[in-house]
C-alpha atoms as a PDB file:
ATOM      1  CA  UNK A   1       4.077  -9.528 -28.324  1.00  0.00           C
ATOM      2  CA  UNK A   2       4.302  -6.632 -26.038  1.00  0.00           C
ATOM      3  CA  UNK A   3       6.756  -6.735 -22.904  1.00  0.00           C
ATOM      4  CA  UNK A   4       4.807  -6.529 -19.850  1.00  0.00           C
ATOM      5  CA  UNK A   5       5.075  -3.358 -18.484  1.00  0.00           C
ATOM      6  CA  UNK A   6       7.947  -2.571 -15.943  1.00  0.00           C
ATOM      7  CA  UNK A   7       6.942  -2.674 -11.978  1.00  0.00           C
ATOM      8  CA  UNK A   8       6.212   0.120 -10.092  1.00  0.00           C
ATOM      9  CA  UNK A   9       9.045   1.694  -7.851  1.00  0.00           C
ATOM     10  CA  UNK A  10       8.822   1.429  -3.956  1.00  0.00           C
ATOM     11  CA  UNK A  11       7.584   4.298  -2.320  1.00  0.00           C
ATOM     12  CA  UNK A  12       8.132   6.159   0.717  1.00  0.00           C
ATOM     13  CA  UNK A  13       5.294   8.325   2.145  1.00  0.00           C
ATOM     14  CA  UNK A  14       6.065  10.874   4.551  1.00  0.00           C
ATOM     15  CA  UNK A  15       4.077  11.306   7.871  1.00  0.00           C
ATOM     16  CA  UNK A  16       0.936  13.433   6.375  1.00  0.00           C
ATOM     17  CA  UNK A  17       0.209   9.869   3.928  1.00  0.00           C
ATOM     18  CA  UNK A  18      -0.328   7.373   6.476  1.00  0.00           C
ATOM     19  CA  UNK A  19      -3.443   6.094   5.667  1.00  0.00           C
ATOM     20  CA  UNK A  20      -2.542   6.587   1.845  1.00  0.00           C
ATOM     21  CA  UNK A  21       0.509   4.198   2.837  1.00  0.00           C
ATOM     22  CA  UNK A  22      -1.787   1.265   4.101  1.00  0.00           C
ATOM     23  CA  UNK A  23      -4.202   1.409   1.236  1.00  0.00           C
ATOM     24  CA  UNK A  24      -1.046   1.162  -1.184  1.00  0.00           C
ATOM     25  CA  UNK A  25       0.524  -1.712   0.575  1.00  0.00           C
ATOM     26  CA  UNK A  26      -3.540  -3.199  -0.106  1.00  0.00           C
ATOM     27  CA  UNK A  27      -2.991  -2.760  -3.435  1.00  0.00           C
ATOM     28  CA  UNK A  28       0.284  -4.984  -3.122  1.00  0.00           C
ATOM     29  CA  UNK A  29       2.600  -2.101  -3.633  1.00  0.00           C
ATOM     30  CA  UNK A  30       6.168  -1.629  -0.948  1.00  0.00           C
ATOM     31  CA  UNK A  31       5.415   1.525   0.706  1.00  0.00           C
ATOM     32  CA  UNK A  32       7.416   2.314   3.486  1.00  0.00           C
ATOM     33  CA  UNK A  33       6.060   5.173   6.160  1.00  0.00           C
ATOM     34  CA  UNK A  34       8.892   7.303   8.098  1.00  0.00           C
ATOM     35  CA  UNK A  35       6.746   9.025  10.439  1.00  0.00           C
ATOM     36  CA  UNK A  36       8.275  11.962  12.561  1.00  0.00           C
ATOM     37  CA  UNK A  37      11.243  12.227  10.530  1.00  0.00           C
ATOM     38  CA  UNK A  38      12.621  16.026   8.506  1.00  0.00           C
ATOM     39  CA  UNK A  39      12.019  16.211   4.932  1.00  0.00           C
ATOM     40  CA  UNK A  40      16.010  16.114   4.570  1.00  0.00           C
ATOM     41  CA  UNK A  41      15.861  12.375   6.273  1.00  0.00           C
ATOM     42  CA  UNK A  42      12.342  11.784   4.110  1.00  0.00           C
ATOM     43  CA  UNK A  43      14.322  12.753   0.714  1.00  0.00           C
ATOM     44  CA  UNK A  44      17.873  11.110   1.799  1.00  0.00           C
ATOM     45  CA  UNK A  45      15.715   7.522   2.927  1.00  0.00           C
ATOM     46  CA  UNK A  46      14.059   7.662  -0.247  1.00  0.00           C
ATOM     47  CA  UNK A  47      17.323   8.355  -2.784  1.00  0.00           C
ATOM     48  CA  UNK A  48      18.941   5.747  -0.696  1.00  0.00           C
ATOM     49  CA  UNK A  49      16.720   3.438  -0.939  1.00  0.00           C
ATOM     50  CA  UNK A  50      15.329   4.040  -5.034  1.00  0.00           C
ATOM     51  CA  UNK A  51      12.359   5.346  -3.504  1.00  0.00           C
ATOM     52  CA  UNK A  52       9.251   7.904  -5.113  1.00  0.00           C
ATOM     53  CA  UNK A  53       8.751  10.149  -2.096  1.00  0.00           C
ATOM     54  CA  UNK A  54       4.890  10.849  -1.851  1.00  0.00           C
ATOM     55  CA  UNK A  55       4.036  13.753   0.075  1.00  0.00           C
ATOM     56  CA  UNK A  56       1.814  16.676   0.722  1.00  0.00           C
ATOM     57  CA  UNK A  57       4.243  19.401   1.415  1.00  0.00           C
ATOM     58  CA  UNK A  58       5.103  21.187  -2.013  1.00  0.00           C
ATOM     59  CA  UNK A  59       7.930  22.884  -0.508  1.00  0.00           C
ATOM     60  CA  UNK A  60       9.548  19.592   0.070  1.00  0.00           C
ATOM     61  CA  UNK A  61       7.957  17.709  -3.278  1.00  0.00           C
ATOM     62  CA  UNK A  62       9.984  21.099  -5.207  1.00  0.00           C
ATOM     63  CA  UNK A  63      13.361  20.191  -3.504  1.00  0.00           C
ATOM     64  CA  UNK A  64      13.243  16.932  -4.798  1.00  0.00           C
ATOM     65  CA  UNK A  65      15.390  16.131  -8.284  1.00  0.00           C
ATOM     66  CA  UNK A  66      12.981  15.376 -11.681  1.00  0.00           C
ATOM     67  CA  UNK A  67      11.167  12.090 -11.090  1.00  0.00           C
ATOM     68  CA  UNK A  68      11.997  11.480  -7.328  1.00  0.00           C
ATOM     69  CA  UNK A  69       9.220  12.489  -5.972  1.00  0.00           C
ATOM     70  CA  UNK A  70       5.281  13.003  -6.239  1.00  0.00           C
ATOM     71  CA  UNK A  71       3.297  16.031  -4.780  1.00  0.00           C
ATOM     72  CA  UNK A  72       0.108  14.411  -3.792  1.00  0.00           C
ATOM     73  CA  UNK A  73      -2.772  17.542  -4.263  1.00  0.00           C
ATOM     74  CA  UNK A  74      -6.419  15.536  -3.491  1.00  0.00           C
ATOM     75  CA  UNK A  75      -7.591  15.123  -0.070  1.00  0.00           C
ATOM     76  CA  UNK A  76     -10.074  12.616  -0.029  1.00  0.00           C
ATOM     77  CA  UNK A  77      -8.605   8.911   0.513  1.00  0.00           C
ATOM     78  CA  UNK A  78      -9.798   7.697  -2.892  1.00  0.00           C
ATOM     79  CA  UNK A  79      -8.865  10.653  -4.844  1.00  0.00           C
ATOM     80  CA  UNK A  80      -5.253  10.505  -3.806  1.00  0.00           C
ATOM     81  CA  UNK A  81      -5.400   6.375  -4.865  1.00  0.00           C
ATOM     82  CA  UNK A  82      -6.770   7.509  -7.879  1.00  0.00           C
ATOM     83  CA  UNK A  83      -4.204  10.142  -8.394  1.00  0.00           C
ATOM     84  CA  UNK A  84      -0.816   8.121  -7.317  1.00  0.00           C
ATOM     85  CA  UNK A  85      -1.826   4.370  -9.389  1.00  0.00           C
ATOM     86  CA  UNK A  86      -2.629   6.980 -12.365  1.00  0.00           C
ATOM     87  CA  UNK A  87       0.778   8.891 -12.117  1.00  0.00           C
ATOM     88  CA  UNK A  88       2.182   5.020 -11.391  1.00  0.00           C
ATOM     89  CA  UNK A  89       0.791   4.018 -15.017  1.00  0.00           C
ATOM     90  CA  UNK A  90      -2.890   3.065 -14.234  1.00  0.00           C
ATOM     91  CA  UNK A  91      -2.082   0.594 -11.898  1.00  0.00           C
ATOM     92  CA  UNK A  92      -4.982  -1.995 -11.051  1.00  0.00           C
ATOM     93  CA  UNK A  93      -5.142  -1.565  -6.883  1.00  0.00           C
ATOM     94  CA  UNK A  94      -6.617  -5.510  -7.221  1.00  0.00           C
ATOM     95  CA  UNK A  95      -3.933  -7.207  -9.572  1.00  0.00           C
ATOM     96  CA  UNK A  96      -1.895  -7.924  -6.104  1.00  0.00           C
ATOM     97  CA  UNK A  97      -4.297  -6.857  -3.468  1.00  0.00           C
ATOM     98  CA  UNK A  98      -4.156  -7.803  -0.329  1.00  0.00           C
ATOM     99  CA  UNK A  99      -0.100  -9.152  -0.079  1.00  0.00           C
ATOM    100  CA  UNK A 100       1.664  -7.227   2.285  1.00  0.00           C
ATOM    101  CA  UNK A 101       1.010  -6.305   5.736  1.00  0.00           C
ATOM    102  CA  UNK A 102      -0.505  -3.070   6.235  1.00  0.00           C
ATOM    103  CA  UNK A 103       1.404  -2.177   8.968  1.00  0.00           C
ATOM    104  CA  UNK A 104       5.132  -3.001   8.183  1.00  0.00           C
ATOM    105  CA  UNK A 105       4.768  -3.613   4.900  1.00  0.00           C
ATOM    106  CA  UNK A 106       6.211  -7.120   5.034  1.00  0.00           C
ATOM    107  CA  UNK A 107       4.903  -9.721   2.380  1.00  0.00           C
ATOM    108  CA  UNK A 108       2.159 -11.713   3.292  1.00  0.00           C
ATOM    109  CA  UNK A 109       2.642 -15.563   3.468  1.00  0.00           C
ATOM    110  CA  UNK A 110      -0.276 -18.447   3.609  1.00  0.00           C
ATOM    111  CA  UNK A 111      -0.511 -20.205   6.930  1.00  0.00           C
ATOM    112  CA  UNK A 112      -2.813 -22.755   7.895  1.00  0.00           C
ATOM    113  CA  UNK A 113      -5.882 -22.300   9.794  1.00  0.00           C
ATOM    114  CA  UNK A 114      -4.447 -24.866  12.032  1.00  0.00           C
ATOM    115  CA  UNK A 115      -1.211 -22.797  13.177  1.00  0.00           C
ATOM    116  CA  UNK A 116      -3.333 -19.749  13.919  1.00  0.00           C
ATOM    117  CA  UNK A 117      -6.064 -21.445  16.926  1.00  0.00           C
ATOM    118  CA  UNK A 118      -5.507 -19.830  19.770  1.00  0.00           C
ATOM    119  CA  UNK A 119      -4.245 -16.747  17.453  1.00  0.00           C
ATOM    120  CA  UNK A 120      -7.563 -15.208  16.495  1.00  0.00           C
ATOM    121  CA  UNK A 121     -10.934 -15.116  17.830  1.00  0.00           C
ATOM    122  CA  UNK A 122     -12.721 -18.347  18.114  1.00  0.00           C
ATOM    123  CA  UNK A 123     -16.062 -16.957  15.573  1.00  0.00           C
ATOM    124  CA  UNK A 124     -13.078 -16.162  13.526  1.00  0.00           C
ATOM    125  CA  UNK A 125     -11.468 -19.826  13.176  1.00  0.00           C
ATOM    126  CA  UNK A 126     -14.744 -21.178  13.099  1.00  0.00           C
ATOM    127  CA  UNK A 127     -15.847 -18.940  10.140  1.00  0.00           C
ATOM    128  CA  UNK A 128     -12.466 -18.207   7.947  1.00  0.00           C
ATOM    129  CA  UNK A 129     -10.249 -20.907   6.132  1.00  0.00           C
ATOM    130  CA  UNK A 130      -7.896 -18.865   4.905  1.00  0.00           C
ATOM    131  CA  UNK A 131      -5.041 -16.742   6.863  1.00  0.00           C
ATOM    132  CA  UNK A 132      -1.760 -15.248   5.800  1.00  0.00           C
ATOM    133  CA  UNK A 133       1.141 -14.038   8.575  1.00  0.00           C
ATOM    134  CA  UNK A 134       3.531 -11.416   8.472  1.00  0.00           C
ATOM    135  CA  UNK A 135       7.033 -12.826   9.637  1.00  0.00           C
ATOM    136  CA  UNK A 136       8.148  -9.901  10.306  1.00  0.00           C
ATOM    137  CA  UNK A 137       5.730  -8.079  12.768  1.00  0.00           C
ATOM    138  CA  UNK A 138       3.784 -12.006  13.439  1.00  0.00           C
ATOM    139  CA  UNK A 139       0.504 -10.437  12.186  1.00  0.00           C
ATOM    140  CA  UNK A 140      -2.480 -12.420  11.124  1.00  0.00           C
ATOM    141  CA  UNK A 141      -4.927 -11.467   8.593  1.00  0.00           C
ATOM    142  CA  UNK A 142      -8.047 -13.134   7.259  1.00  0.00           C
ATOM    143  CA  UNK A 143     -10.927 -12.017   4.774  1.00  0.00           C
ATOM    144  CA  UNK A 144     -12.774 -10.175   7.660  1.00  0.00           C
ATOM    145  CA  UNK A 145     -15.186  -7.239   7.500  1.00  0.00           C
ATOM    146  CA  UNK A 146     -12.423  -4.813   7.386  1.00  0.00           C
ATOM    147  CA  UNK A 147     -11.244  -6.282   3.815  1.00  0.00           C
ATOM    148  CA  UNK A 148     -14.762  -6.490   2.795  1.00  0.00           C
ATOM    149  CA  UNK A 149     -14.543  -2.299   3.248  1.00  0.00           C
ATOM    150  CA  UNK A 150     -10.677  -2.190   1.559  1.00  0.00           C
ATOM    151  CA  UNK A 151     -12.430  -3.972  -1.483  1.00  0.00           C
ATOM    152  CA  UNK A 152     -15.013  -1.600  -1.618  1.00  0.00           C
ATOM    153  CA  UNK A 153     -12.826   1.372  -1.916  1.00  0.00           C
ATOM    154  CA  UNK A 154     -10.163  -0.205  -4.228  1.00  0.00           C
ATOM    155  CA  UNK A 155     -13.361  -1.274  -6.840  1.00  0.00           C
ATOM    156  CA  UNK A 156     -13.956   2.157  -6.966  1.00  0.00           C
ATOM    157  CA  UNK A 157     -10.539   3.035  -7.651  1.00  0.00           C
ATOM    158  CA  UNK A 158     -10.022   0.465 -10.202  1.00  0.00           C
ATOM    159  CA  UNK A 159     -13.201   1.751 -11.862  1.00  0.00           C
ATOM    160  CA  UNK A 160     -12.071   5.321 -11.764  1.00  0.00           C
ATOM    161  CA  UNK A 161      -9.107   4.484 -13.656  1.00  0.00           C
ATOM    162  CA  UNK A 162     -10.566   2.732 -16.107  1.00  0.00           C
ATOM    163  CA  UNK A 163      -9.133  -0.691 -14.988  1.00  0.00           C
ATOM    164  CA  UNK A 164     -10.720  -4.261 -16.614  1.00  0.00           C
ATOM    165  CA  UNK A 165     -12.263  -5.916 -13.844  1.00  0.00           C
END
């Protein structure tokens, strides 16, 4: 038998990765975002915490030590997916999708569709079964047509890499 393979490390994105950041966290991985913060406070956050800095600036990706950080070269959303889950070992953005909030990057927990009337929209409750809540920023998030658009772009990541459906 062959050990499973070991779990990605957290990340920290700086400022230039934002939207990078929330498709991550879709994939299930902990991506924190300082935005508005100097590279020495973006590479001291990240040692601190056991973080891979992700950035754009190569002057700052250069200063970091071997393995500490990752220099992020494409520009297109799903070419820099592509390039970070490849440099992460090939990870498959669906294995966890859709677990953490996008915005705080808080795990997602089920709640019932009961606890969130009055929450969301009415078409919403009356179309959706399904909800999970952030406890820590008390957001709620259902299978709307947002996710049907994350999906779209993480399929296409997942095929890029080569990932079993």
């Amino acid at each position: 038998m062959t050990a499973p393979p070991p779990p990605p490390p957290p990340l920290l994105a700086d400022e230039h990765l934002g939207r990078l950041a929330r498709y991550l966290r879709a994939t299930g991985l902990d991506v924190a975002l300082l935005p508005g913060v100097d590279d020495d406070v973006l590479a001291a956050a990240a040692a601190a915490e056991g973080r891979l800095l992700l950035t754009r600036d190569r002057r700052l990706a250069l200063g970091l030590p071997a393995g500490r950080g990752l220099l992020v070269r494409a520009g297109a959303l799903a070419d820099q997916l592509v390039e970070v889950l490849g440099a992460l070992g090939g990870i498959d953005p669906l294995a966890a999708a859709f677990t953490r909030c996008l915005v705080c990057n808080e795990r997602l927990e089920p709640i019932a569709k009961a606890a969130v009337a009055g929450r969301v929209p009415e078409r919403t409750l009356a179309r959706h079964d399904d909800y999970r809540l952030c406890r820590r920023c008390d957001r709620v998030y259902w299978a709307g047509s947002h996710l049907g658009r994350m999906e779209a772009t993480l399929r296409e990541v997942r095929q890029r890499l080569g990932s079993k459906p």
